[in-house]
C-alpha atoms as a PDB file:
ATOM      1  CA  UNK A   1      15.183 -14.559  11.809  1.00  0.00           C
ATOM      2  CA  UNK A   2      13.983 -11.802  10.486  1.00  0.00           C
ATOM      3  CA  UNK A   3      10.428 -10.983  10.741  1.00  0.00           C
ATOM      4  CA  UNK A   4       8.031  -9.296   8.372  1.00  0.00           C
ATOM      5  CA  UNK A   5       4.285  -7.916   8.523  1.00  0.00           C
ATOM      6  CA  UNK A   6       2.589  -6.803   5.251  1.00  0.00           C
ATOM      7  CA  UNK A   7       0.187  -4.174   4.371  1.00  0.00           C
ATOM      8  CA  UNK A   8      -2.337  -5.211   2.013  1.00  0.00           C
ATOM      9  CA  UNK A   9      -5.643  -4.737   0.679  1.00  0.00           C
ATOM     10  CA  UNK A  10      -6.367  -8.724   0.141  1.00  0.00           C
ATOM     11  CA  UNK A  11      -4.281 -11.241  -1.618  1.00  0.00           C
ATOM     12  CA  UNK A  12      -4.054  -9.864  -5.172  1.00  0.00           C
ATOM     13  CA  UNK A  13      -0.987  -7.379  -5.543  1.00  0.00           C
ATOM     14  CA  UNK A  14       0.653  -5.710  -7.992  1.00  0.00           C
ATOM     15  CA  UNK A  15       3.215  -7.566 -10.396  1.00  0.00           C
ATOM     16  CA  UNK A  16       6.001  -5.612  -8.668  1.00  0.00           C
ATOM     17  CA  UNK A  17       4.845  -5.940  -4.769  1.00  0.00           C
ATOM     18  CA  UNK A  18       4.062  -9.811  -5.495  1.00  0.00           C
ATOM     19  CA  UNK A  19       7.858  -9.925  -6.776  1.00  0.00           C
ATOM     20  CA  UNK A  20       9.076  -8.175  -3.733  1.00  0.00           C
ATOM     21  CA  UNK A  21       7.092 -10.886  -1.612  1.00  0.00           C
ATOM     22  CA  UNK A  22       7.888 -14.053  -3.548  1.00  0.00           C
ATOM     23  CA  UNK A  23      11.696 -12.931  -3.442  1.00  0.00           C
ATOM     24  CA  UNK A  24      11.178 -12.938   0.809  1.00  0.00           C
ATOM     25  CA  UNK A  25      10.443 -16.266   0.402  1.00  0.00           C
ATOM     26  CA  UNK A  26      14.005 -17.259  -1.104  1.00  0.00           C
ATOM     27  CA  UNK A  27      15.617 -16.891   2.544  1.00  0.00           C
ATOM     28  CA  UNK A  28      15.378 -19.034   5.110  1.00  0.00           C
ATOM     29  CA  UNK A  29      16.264 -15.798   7.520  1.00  0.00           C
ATOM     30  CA  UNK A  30      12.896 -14.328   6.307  1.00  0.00           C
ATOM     31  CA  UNK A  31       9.645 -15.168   8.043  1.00  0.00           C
ATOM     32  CA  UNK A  32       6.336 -13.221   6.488  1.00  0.00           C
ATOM     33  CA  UNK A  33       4.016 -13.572  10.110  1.00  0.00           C
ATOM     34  CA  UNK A  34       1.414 -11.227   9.452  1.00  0.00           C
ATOM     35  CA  UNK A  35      -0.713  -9.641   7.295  1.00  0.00           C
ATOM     36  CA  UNK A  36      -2.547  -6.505   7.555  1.00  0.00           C
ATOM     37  CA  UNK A  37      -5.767  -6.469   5.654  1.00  0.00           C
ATOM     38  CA  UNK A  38      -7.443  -2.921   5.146  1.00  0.00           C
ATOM     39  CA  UNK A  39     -10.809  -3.348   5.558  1.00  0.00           C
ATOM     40  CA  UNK A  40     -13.547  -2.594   2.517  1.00  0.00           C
ATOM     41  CA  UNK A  41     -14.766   0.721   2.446  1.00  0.00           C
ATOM     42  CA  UNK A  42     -18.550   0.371   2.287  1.00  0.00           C
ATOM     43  CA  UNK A  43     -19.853   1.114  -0.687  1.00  0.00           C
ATOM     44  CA  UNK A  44     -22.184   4.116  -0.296  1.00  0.00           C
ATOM     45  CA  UNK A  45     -22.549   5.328  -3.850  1.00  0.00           C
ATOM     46  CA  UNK A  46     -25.282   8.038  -2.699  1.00  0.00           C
ATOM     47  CA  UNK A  47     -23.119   9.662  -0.718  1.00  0.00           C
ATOM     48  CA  UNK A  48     -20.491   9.314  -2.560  1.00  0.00           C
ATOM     49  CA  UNK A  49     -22.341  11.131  -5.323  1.00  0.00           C
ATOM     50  CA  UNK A  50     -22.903  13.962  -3.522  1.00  0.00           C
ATOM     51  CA  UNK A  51     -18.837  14.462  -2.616  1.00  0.00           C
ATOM     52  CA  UNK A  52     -17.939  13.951  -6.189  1.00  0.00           C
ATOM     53  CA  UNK A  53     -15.968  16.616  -7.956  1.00  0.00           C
ATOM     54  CA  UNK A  54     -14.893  17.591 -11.619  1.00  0.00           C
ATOM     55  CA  UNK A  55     -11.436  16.705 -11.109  1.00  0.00           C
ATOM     56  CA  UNK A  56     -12.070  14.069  -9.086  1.00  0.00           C
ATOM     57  CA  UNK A  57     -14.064  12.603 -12.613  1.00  0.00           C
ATOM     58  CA  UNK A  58     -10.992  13.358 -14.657  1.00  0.00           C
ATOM     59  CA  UNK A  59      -8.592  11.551 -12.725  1.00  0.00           C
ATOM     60  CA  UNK A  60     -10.649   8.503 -12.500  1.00  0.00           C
ATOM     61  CA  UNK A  61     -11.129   8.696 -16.506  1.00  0.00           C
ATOM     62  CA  UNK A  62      -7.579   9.449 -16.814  1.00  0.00           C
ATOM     63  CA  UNK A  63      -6.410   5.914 -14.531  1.00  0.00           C
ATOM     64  CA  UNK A  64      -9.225   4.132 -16.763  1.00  0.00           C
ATOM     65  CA  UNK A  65      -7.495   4.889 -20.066  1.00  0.00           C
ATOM     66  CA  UNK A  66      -3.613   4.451 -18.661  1.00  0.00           C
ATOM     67  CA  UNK A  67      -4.615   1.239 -17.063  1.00  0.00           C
ATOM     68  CA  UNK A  68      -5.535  -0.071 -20.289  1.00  0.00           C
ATOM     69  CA  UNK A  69      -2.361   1.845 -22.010  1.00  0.00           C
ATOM     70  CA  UNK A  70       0.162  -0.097 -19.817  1.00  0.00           C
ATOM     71  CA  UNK A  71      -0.635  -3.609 -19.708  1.00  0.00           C
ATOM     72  CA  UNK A  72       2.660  -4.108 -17.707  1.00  0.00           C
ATOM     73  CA  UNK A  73       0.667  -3.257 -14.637  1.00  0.00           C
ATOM     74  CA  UNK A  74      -0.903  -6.655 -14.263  1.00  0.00           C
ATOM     75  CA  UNK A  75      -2.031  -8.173 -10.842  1.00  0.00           C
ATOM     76  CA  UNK A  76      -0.997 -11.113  -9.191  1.00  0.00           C
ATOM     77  CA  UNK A  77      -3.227 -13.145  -6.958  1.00  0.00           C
ATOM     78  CA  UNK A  78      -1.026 -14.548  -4.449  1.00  0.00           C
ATOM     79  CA  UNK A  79      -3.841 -16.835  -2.017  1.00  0.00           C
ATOM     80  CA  UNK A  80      -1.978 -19.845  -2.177  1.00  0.00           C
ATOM     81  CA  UNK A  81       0.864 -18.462  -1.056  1.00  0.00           C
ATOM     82  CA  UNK A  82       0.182 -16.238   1.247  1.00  0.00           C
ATOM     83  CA  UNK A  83      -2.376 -19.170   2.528  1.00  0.00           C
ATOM     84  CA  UNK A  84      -0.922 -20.069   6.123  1.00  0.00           C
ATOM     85  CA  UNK A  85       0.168 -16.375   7.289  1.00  0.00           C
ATOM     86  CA  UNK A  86      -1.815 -14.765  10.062  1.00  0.00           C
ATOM     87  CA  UNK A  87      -3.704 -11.704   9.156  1.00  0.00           C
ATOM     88  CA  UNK A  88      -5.495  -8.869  11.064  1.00  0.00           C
ATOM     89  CA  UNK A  89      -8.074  -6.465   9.029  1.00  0.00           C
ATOM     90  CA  UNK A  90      -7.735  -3.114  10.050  1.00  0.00           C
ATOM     91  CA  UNK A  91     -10.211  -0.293   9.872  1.00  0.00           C
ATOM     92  CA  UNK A  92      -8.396   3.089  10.526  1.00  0.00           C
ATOM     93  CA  UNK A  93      -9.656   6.680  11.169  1.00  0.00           C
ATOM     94  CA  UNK A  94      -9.530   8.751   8.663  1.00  0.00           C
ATOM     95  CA  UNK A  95      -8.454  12.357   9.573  1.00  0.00           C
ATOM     96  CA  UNK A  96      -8.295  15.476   7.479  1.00  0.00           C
ATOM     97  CA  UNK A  97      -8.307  14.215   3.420  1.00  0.00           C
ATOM     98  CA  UNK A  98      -5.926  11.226   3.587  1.00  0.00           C
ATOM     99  CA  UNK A  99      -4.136  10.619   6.819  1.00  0.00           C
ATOM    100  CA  UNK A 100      -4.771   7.421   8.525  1.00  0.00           C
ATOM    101  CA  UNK A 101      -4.506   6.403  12.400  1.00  0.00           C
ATOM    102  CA  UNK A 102      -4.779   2.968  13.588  1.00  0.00           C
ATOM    103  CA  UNK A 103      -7.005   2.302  16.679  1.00  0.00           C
ATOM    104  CA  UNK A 104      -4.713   1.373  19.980  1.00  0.00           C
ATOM    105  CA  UNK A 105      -6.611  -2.445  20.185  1.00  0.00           C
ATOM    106  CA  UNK A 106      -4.870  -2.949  16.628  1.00  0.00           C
ATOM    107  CA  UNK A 107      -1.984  -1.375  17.576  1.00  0.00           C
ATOM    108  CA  UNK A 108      -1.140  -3.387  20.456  1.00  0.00           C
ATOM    109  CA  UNK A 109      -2.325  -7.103  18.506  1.00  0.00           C
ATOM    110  CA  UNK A 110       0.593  -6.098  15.388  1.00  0.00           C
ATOM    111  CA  UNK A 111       3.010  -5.297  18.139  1.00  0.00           C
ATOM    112  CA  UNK A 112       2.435  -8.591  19.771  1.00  0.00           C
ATOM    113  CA  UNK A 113       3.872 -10.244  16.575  1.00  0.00           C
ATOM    114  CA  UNK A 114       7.284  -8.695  17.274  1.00  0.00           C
ATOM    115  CA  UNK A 115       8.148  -7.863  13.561  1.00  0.00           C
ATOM    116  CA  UNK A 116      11.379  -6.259  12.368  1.00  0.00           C
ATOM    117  CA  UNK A 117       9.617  -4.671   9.592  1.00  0.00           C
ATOM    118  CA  UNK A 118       6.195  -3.858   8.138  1.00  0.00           C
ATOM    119  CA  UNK A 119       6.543  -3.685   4.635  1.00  0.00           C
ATOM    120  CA  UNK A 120       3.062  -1.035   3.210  1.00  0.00           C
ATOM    121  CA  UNK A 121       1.033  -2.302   0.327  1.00  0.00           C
ATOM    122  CA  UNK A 122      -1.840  -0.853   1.108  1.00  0.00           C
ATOM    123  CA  UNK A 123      -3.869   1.822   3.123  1.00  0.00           C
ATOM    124  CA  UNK A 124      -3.047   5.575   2.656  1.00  0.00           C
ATOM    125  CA  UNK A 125      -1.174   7.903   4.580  1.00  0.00           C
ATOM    126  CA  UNK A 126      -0.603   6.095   7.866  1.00  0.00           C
ATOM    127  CA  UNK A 127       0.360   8.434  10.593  1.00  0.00           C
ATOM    128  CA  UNK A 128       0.351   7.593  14.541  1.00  0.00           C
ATOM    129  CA  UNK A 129       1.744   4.704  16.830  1.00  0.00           C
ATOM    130  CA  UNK A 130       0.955   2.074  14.078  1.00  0.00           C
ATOM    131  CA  UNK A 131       4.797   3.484  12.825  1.00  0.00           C
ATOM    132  CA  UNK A 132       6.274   2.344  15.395  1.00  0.00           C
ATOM    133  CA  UNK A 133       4.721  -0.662  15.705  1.00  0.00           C
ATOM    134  CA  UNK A 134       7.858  -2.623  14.672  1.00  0.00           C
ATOM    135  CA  UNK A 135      11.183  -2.560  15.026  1.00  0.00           C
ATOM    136  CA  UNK A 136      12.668  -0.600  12.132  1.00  0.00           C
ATOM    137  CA  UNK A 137       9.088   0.757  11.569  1.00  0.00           C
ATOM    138  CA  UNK A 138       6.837   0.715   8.548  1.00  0.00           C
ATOM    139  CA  UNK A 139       8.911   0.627   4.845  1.00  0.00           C
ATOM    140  CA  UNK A 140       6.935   1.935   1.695  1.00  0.00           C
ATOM    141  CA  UNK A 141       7.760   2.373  -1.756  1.00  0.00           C
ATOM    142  CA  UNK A 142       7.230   5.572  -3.663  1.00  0.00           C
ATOM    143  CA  UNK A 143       7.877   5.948  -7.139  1.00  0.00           C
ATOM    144  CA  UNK A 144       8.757   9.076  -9.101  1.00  0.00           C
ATOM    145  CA  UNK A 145      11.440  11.654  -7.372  1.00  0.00           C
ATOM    146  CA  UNK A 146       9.206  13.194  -4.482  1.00  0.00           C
ATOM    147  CA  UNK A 147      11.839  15.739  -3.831  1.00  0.00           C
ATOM    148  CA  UNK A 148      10.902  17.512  -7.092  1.00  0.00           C
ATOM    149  CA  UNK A 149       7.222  15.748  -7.870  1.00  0.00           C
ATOM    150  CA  UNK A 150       4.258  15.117  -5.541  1.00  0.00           C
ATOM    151  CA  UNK A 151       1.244  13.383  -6.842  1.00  0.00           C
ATOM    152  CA  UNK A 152      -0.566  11.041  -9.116  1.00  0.00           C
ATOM    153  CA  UNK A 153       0.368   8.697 -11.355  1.00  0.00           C
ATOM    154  CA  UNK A 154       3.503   7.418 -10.757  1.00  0.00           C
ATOM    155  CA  UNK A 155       6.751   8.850 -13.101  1.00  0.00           C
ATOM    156  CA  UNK A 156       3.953  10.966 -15.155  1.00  0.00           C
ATOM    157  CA  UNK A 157       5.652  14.457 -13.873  1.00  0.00           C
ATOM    158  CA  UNK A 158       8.960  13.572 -14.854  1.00  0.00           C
ATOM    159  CA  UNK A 159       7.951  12.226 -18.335  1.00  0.00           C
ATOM    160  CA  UNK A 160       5.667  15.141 -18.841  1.00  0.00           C
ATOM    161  CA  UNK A 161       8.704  17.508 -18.146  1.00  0.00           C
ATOM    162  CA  UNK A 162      11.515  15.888 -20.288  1.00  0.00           C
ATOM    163  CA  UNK A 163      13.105  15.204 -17.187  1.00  0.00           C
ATOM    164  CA  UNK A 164      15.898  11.476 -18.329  1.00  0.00           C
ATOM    165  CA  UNK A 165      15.353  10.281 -14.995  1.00  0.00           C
ATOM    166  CA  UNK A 166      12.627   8.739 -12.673  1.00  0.00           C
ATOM    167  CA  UNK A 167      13.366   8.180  -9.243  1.00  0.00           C
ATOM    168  CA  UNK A 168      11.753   5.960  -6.927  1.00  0.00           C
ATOM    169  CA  UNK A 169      12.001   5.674  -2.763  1.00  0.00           C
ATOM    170  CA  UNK A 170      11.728   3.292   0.170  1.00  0.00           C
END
């Protein structure tokens, strides 16, 4: 038996993680036992204010409009299937701009599952022992080439640059 944790933000996903999930469910080899909820950030728009840069308004216009442009980005709320699977919410430290590190106390609670794999759906850059917190270690997707583009939004680089092919990465 194979045995999976997931990295979420809550039960609505993605069209393309919720088809990654439902197909899990086809095998009888494949167990989901765990999710792993990032917690809420609080919602301190003051302060938030005062951090807020030019670019960081153009971006968030920019994913405003595209959202609406590509309506093949559509969510799935998967509750009722995802209804009798354990779950943990996890509040990492941030450190530097993006990296995330996972206390110990959560640490040792998603080792005690004894997954195979934690497949990442959520959270940001997650660095420290959470990685190794299962057998074959974390798996996340990444699409675009990352060899030749880094960054926001996904497949915009290569489009932008003529380029016939987009890659994509577990």
């Amino acid at each position: 038996m194979l045995r999976i944790g997931i990295m979420c933000r809550g039960d609505v996903f993605h069209a393309w993680e919720a088809s990654v999930i439902q197909s899990l469910f086809k095998y009888d080899d494949i167990s989901i036992e765990l999710l792993i909820l990032e917690e809420p950030k609080p919602k301190n728009y003051l302060s938030w204010i005062k951090k807020i840069s030019w670019k960081h308004i153009l971006w968030q216009i920019f994913f405003r409009i595209s959202s609406r442009a590509m309506p093949c980005d559509f969510k799935v709320d998967m509750a009722s299937e995802l209804s009798e699977i354990d779950r943990v919410s996890c509040k990492p430290t941030l450190k530097g701009k993006y990296s995330q590190y996972f206390k110990p106390s959560d640490v040792d609670f998603i080792r005690s599952y004894n997954l195979d794999v934690i497949l990442r759906f959520g959270f940001n850059i997650i660095r420290g022992d959470i990685l190794a917190s299962a057998k074959y270690g974390v798996w996340s997707y990444h699409h675009g080439d990352n060899t030749r583009y880094r960054g926001m939004p996904s497949g915009f680089w290569e489009v932008y640059s003529g380029d016939p092919v987009t890659g994509s990465v577990l």
